[in-house]
N, C-alpha and C. Protein backbone atom coordinates (compact mmCIF):
# COMPACT_ATOMS: atom_id res chain seq x y z
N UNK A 1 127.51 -210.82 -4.12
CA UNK A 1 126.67 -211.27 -3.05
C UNK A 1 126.39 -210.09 -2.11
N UNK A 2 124.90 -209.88 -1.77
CA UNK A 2 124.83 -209.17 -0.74
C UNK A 2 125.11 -209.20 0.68
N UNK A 3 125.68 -207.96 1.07
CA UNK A 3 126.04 -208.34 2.82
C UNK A 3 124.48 -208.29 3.42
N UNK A 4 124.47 -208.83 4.81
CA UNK A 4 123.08 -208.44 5.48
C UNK A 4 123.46 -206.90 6.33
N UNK A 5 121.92 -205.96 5.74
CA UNK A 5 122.01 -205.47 6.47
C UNK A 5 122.02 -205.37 8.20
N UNK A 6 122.34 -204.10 8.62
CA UNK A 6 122.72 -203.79 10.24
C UNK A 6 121.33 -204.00 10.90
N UNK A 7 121.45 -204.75 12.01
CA UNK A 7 120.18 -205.02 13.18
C UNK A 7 120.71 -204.70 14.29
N UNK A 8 120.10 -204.20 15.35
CA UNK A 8 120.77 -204.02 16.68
C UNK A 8 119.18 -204.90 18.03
N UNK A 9 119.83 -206.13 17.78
CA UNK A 9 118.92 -206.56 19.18
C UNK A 9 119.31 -206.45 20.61
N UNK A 10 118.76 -205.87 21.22
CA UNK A 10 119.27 -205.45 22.55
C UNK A 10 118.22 -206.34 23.73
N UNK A 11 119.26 -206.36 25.21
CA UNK A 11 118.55 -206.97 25.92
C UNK A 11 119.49 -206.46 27.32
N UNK A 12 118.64 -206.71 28.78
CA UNK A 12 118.97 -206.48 30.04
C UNK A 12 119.74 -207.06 30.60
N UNK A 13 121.36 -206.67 30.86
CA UNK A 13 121.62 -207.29 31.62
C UNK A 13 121.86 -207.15 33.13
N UNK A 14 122.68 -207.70 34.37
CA UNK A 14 122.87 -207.05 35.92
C UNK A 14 122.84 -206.08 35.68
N UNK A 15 122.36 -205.44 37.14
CA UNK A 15 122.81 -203.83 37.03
C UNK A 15 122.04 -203.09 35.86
N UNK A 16 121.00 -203.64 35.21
CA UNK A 16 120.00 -202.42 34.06
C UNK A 16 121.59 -201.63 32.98
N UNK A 17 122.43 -202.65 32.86
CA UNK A 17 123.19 -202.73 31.23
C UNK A 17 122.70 -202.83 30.22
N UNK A 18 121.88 -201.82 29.43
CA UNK A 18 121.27 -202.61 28.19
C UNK A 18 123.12 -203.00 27.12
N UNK A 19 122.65 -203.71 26.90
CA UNK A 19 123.39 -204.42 25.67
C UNK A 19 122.92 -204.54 24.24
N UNK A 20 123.35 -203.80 23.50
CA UNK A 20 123.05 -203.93 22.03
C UNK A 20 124.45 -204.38 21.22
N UNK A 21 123.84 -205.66 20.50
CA UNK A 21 124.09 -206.51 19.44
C UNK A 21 124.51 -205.62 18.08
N UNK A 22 125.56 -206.01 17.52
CA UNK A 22 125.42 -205.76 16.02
C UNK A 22 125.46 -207.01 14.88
N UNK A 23 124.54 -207.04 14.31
CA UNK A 23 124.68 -208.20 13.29
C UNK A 23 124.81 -207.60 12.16
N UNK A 24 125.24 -207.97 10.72
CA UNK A 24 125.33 -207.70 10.06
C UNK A 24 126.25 -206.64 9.97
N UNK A 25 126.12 -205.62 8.48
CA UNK A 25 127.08 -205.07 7.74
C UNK A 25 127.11 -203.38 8.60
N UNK A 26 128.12 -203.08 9.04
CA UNK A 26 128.27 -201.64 9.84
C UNK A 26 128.89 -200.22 9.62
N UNK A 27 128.20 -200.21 8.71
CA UNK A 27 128.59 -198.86 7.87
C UNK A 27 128.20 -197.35 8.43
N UNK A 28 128.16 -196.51 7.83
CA UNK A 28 127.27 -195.20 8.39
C UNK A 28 125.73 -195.52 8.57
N UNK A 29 125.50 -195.57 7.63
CA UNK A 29 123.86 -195.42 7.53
C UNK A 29 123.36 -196.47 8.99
N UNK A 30 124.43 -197.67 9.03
CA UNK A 30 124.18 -198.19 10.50
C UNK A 30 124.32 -197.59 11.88
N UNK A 31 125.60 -196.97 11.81
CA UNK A 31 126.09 -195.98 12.43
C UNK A 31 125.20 -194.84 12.85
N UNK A 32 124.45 -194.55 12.27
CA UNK A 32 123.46 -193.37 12.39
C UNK A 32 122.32 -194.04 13.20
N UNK A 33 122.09 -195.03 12.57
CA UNK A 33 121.13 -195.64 13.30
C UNK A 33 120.97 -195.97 15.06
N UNK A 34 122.35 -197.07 15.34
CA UNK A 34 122.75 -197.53 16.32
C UNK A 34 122.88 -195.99 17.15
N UNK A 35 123.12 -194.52 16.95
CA UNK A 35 123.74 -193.73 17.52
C UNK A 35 122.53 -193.23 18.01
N UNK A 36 121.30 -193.20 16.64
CA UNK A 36 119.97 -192.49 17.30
C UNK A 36 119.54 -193.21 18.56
N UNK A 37 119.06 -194.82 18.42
CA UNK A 37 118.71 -195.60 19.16
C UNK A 37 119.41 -195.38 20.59
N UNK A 38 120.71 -195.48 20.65
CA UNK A 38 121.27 -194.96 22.33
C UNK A 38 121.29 -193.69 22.86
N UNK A 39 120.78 -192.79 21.77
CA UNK A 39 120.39 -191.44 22.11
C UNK A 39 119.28 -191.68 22.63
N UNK A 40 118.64 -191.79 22.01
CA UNK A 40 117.01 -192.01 22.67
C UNK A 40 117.10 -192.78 23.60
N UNK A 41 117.58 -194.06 23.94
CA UNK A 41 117.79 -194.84 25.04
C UNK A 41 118.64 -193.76 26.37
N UNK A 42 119.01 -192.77 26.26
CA UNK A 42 119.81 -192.10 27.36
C UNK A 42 119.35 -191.13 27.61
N UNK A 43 118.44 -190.34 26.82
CA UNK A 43 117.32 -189.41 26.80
C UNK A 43 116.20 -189.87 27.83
N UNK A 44 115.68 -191.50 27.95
CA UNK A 44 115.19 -191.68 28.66
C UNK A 44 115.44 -192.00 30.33
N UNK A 45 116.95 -191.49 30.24
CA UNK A 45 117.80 -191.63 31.79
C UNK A 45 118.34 -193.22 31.69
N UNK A 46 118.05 -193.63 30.68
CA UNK A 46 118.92 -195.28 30.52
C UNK A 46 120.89 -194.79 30.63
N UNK A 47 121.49 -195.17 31.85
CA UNK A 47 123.03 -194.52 31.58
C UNK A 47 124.03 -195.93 31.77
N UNK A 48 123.79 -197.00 31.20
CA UNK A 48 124.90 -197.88 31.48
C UNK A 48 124.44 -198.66 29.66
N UNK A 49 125.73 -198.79 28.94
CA UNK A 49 125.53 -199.47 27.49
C UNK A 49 126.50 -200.02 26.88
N UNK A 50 126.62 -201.37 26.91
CA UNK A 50 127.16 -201.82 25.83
C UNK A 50 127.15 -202.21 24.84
N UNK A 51 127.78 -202.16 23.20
CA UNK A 51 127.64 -202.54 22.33
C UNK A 51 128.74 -203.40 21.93
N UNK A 52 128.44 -204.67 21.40
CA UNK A 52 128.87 -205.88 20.96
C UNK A 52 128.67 -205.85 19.66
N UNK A 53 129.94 -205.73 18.96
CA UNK A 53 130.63 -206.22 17.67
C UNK A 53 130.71 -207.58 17.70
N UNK A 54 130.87 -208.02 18.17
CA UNK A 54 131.63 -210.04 18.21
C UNK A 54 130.78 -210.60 17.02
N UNK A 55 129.48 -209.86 16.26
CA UNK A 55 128.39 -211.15 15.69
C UNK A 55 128.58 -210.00 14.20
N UNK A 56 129.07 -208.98 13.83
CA UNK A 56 129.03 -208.10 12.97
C UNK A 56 129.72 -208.54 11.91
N UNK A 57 128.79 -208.39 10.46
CA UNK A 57 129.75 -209.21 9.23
C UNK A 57 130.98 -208.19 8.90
N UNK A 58 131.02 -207.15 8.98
CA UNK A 58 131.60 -205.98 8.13
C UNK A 58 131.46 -205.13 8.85
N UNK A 59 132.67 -204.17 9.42
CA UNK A 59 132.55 -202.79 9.60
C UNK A 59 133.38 -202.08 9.35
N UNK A 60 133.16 -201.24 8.75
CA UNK A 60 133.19 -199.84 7.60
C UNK A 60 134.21 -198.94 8.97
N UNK A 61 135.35 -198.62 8.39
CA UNK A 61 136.40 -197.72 8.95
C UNK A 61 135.24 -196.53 9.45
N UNK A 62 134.64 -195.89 8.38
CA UNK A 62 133.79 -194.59 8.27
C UNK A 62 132.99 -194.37 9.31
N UNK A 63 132.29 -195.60 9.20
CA UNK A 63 131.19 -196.06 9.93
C UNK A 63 131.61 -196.14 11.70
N UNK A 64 132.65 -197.05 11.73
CA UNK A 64 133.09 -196.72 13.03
C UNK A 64 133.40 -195.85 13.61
N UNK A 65 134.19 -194.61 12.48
CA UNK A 65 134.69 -193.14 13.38
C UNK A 65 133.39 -192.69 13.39
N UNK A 66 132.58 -192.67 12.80
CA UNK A 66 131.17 -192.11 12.77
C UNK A 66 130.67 -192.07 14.43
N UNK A 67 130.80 -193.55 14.53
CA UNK A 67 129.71 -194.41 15.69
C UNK A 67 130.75 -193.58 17.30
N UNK A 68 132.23 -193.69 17.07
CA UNK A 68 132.67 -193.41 17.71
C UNK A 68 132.70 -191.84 18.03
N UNK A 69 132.96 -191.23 17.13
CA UNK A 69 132.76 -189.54 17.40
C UNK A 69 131.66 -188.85 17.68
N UNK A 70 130.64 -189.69 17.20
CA UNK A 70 128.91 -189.37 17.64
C UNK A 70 128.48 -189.54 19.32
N UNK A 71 129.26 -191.06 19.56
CA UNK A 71 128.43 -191.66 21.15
C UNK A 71 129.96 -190.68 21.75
N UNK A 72 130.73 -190.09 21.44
CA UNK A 72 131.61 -189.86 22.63
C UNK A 72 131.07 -188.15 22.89
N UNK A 73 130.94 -187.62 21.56
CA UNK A 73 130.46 -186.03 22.10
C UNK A 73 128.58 -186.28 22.24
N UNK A 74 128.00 -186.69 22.66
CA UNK A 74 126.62 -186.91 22.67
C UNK A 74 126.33 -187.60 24.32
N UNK A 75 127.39 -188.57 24.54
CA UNK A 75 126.90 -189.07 25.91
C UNK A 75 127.51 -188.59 26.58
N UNK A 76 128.70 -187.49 26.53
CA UNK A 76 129.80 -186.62 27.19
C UNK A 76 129.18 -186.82 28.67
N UNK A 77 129.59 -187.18 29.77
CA UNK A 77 129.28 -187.58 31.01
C UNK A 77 127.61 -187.47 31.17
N UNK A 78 127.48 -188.42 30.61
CA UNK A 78 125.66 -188.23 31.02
C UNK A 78 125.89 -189.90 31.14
N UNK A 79 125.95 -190.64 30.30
CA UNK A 79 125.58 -191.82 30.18
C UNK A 79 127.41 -192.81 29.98
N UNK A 80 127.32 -194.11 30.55
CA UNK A 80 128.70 -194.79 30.22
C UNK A 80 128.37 -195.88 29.22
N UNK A 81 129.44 -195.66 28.44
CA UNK A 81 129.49 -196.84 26.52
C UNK A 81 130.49 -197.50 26.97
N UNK A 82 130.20 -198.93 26.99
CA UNK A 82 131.70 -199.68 26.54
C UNK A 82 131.32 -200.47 25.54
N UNK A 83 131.99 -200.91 24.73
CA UNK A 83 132.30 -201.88 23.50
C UNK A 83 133.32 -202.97 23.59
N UNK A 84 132.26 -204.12 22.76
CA UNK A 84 132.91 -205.37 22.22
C UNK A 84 133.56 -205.56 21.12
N UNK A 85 134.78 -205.29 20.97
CA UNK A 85 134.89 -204.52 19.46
C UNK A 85 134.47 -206.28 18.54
N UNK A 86 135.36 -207.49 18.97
CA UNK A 86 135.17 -208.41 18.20
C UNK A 86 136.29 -208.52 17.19
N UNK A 87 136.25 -209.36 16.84
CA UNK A 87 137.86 -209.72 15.62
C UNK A 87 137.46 -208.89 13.97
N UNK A 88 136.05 -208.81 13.80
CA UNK A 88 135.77 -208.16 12.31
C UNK A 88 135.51 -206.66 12.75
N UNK A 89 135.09 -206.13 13.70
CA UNK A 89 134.66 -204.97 14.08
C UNK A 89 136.49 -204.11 14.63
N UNK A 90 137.34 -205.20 14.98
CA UNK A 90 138.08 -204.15 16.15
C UNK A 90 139.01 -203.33 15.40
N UNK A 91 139.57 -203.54 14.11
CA UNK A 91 140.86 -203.00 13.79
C UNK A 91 139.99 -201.97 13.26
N UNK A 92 138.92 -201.58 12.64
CA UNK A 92 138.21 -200.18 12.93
C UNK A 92 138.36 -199.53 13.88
N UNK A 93 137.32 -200.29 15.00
CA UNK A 93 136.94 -199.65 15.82
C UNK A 93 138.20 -198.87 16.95
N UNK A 94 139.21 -199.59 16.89
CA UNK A 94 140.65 -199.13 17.61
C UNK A 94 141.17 -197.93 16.87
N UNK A 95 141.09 -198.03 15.17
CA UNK A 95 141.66 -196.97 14.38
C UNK A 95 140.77 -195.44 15.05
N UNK A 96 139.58 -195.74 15.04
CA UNK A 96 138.30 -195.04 15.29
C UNK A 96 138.33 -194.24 17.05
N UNK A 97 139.47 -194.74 17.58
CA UNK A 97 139.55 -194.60 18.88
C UNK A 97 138.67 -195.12 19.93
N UNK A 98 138.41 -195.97 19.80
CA UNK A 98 136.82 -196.66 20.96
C UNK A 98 137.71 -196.76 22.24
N UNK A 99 138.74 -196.69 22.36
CA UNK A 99 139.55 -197.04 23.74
C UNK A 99 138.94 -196.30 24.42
N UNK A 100 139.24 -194.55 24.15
CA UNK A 100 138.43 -193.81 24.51
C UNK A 100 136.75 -193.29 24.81
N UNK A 101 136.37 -193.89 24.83
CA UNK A 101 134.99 -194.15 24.95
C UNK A 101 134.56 -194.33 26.73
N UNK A 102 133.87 -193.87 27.13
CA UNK A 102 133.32 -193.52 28.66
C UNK A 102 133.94 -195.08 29.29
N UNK A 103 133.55 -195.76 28.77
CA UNK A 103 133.65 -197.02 29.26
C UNK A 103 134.53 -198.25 28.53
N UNK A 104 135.37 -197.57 27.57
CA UNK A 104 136.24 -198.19 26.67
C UNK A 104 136.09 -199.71 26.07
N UNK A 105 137.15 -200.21 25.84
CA UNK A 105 136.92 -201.32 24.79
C UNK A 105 137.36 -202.39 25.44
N UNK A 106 136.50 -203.77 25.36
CA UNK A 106 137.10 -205.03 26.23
C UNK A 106 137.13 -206.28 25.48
N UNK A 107 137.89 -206.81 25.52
CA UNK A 107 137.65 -208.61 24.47
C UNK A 107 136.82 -209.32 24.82
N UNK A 108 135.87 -209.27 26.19
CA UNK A 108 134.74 -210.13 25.96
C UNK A 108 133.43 -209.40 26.63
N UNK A 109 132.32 -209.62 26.71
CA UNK A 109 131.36 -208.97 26.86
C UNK A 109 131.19 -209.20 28.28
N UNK A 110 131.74 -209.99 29.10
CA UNK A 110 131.25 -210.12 30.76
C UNK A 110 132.12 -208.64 31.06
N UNK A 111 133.89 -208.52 30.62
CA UNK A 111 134.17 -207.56 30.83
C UNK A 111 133.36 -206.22 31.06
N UNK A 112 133.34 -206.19 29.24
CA UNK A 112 132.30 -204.59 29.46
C UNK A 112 131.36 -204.90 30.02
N UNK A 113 130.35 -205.33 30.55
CA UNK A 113 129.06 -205.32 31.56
C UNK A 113 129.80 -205.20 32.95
N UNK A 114 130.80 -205.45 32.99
CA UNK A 114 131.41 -205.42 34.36
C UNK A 114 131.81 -204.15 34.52
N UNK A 115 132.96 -203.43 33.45
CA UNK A 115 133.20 -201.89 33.43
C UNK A 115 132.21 -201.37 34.19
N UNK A 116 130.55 -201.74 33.47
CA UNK A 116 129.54 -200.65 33.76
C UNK A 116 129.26 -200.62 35.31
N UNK A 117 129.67 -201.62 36.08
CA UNK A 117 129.60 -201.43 37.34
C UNK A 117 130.37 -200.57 38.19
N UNK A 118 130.73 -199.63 37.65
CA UNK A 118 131.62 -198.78 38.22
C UNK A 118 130.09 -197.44 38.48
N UNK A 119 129.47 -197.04 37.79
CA UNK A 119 128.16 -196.73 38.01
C UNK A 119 127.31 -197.00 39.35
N UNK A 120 126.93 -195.79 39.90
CA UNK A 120 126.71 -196.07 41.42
C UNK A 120 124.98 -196.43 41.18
N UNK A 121 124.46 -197.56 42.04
CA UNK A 121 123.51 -198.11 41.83
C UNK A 121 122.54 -197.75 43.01
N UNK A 122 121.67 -197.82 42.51
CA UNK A 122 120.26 -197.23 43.45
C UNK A 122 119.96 -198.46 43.99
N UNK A 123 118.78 -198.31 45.45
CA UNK A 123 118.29 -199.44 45.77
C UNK A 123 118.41 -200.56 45.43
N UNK A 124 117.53 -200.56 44.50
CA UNK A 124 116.98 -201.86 43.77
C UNK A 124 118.16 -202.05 42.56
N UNK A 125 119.42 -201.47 42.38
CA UNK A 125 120.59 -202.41 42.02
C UNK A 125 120.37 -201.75 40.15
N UNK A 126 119.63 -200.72 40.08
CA UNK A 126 119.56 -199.68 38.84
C UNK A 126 120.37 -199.04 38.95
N UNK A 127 121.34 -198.29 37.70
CA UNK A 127 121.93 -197.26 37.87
C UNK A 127 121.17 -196.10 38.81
N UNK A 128 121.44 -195.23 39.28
CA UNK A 128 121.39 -194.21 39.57
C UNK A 128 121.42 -193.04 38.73
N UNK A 129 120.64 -192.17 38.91
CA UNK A 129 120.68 -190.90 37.88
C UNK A 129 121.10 -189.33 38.43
């Protein structure tokens, strides 16, 4: 049987948190993906992100040190990551070190959106750049 491949739907939360989703199977080739996408998302001065494992069928040991060694030397104090690792995603993503991650690892997603408030906010309640 085939797994489904990796999707990342993302959406706004308080505070201009984007949040990206992982569904499906999370391997490298996902990994690469998810890593370009928050590159480019932080390139555009986007600096608060979480990513949620909780909905992910499969993730790939590889795939996670991938995801993890990529977003930690790439957003190196520019932008803050925290993660949802989730019950299928976490015993990777812990092997993978995500603790370490700007904004580290939390068991539910209000958490990490909350981490990101440590981020000093402009006026209108945006990160700041």
């Amino acid at each position: 049987m085939e797994r489904a491949r990796a999707s990342f739907p993302a959406r706004w939360e308080v505070g201009g948190v984007l949040v990206v989703d992982v569904l499906g199977v999370f391997d490298g080739g996902a990994a690469t993906q998810l890593c370009g996408l928050l590159v480019r998302m932080a390139r555009t001065g986007q600096r608060a992100f979480v990513v949620d494992f909780e909905r992910a069928a499969h993730c790939d040991p590889a795939g996670a040190r991938q995801f993890v060694e990529t977003m930690t030397r790439t957003l190196r104090g520019e932008s803050f990551l925290a993660v949802v690792p989730g019950t299928v995603a976490g015993p990777a993503l812990a092997l993978a070190g995500a603790d370490g991650l700007s904004g580290g690892s939390h068991g539910r997603l209000a958490d990490a959106v909350a981490a990101c408030g440590v981020l000093p906010l402009d006026e209108l309640g945006e990160p700041a750049s």
